[in-house]
N, C-alpha and C. Protein backbone atom coordinates (compact mmCIF):
# COMPACT_ATOMS: atom_id res chain seq x y z
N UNK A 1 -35.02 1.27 1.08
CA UNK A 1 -33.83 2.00 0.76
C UNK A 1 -32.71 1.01 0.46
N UNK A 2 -31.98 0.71 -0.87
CA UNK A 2 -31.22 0.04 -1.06
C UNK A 2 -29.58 0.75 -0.59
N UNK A 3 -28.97 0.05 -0.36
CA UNK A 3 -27.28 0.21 -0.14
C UNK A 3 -26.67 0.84 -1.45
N UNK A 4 -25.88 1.67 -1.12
CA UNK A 4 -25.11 2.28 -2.06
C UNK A 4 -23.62 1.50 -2.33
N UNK A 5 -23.38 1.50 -3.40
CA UNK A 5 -22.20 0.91 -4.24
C UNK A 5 -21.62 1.78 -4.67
N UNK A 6 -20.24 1.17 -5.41
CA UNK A 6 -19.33 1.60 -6.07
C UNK A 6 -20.00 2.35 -7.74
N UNK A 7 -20.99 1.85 -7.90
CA UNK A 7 -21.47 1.75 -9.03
C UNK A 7 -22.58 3.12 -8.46
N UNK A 8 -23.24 3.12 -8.01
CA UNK A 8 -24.13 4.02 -7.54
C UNK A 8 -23.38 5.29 -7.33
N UNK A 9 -22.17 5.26 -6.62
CA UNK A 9 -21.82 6.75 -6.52
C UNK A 9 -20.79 7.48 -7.58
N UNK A 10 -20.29 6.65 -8.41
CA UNK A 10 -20.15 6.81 -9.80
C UNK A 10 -18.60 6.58 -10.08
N UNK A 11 -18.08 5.90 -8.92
CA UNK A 11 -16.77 5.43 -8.87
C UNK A 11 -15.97 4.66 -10.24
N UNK A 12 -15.77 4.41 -10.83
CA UNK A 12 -15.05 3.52 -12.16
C UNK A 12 -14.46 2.42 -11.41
N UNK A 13 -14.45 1.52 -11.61
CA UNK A 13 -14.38 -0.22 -10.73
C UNK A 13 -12.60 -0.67 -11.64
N UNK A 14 -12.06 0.28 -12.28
CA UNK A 14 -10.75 -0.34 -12.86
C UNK A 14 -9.77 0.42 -11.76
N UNK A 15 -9.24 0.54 -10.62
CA UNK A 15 -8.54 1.07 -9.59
C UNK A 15 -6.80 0.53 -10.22
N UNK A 16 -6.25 1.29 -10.34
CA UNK A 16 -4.90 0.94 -10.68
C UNK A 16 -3.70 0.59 -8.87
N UNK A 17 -2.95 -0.19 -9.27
CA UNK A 17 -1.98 -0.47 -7.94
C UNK A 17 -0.97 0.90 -7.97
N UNK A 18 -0.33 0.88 -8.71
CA UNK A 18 0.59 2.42 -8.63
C UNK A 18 0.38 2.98 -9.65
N UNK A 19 0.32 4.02 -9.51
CA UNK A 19 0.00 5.41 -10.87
C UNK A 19 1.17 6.49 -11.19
N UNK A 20 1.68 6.22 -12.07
CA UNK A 20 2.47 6.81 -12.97
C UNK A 20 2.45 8.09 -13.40
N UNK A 21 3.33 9.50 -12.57
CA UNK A 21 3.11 10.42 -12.90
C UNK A 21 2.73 11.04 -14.30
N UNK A 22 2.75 10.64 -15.37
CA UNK A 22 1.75 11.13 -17.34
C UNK A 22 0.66 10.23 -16.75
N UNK A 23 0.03 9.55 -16.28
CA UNK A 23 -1.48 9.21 -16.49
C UNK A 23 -2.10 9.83 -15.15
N UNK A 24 -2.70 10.50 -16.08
CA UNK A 24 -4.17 11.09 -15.14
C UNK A 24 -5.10 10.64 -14.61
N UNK A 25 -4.84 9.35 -14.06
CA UNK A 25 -5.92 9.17 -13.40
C UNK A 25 -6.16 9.07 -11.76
N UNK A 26 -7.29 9.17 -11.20
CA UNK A 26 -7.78 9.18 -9.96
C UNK A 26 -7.28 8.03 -9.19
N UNK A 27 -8.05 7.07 -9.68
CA UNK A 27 -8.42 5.97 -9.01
C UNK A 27 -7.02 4.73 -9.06
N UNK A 28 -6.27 5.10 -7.59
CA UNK A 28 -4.58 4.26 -7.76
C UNK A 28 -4.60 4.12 -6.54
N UNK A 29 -3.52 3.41 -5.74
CA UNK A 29 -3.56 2.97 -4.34
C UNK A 29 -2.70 3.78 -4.21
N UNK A 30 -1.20 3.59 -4.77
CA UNK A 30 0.36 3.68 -4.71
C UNK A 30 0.60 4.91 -5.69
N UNK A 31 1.20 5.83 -5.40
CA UNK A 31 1.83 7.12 -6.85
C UNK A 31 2.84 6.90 -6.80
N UNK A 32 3.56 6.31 -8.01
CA UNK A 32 5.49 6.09 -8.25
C UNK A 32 6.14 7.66 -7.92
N UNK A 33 6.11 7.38 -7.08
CA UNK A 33 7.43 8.43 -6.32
C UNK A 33 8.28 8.43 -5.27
N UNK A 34 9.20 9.21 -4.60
CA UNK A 34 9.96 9.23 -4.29
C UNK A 34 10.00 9.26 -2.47
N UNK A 35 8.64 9.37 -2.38
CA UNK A 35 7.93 9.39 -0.64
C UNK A 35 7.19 8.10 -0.92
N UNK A 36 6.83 7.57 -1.76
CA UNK A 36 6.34 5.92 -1.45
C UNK A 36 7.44 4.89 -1.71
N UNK A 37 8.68 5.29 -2.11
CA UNK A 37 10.05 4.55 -2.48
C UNK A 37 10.27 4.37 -1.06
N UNK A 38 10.70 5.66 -0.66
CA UNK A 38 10.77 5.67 0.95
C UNK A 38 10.35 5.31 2.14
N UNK A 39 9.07 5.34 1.81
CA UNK A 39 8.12 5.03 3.18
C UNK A 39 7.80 3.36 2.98
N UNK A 40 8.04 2.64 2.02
CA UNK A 40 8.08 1.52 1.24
C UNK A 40 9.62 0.93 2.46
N UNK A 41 10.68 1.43 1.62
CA UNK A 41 11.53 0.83 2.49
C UNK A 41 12.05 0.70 4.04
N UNK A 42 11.08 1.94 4.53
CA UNK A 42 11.14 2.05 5.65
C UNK A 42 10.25 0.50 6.60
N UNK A 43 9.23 0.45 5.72
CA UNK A 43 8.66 -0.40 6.51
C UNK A 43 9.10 -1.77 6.26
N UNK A 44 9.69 -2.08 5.29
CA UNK A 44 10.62 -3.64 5.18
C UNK A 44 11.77 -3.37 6.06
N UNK A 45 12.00 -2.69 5.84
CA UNK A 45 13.65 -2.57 7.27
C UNK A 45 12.45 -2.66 8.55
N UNK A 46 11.15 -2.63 8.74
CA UNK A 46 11.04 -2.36 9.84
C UNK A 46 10.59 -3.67 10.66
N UNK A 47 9.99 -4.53 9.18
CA UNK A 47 9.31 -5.43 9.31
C UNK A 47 10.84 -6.58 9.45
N UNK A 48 11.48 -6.16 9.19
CA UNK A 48 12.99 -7.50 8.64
C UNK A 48 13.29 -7.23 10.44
N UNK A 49 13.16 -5.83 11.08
CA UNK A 49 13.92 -6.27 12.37
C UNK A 49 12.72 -6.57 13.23
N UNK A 50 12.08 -6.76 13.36
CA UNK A 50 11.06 -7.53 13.53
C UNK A 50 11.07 -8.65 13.87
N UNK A 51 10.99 -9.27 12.64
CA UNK A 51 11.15 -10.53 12.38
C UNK A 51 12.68 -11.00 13.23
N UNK A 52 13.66 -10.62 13.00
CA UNK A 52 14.89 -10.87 13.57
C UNK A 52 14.64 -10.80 15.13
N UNK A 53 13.88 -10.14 15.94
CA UNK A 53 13.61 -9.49 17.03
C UNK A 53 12.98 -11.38 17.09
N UNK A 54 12.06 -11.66 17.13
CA UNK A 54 11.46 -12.54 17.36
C UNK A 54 11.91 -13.91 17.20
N UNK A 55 12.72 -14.18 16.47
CA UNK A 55 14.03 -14.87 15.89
C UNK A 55 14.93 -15.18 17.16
N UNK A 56 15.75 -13.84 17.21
CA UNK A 56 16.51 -13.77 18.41
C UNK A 56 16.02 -14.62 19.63
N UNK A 57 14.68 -13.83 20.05
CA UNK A 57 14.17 -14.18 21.62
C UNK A 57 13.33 -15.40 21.18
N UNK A 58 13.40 -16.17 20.13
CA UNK A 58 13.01 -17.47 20.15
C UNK A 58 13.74 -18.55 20.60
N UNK A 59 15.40 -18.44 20.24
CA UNK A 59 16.57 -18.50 19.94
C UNK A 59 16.85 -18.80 21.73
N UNK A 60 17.11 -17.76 22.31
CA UNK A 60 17.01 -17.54 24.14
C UNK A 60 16.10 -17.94 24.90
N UNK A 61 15.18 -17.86 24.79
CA UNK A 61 14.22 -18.41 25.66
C UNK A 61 13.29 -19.42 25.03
């Protein structure tokens, strides 16, 4: 019994990074909109205090 692939289950191997509401296609990580704008910046503000967090208590102790 061989392993199943990308190719075997009939997937298309060109996967786009963000997909552009006029193109129809499936296969995208990211959809340009207005909840991945968001949830996007949420996590750099989240990651920046973070980083500052660790910064700080490097800083003190």
């Amino acid at each position: 019994m061989k392993p199943n692939t990308k190719k075997d289950l009939g997937h298309d191997q060109d996967t786009e990074f963000v997909k552009d509401k006029e193109n129809p296609t499936r296969n995208y990580i990211f959809q340009k909109d207005k909840i991945t704008k968001r949830t996007s910046l949420f996590v750099f503000i989240l990651l920046l205090l973070l980083i500052a967090a660790v910064a700080v208590t490097s800083i003190f102790f």
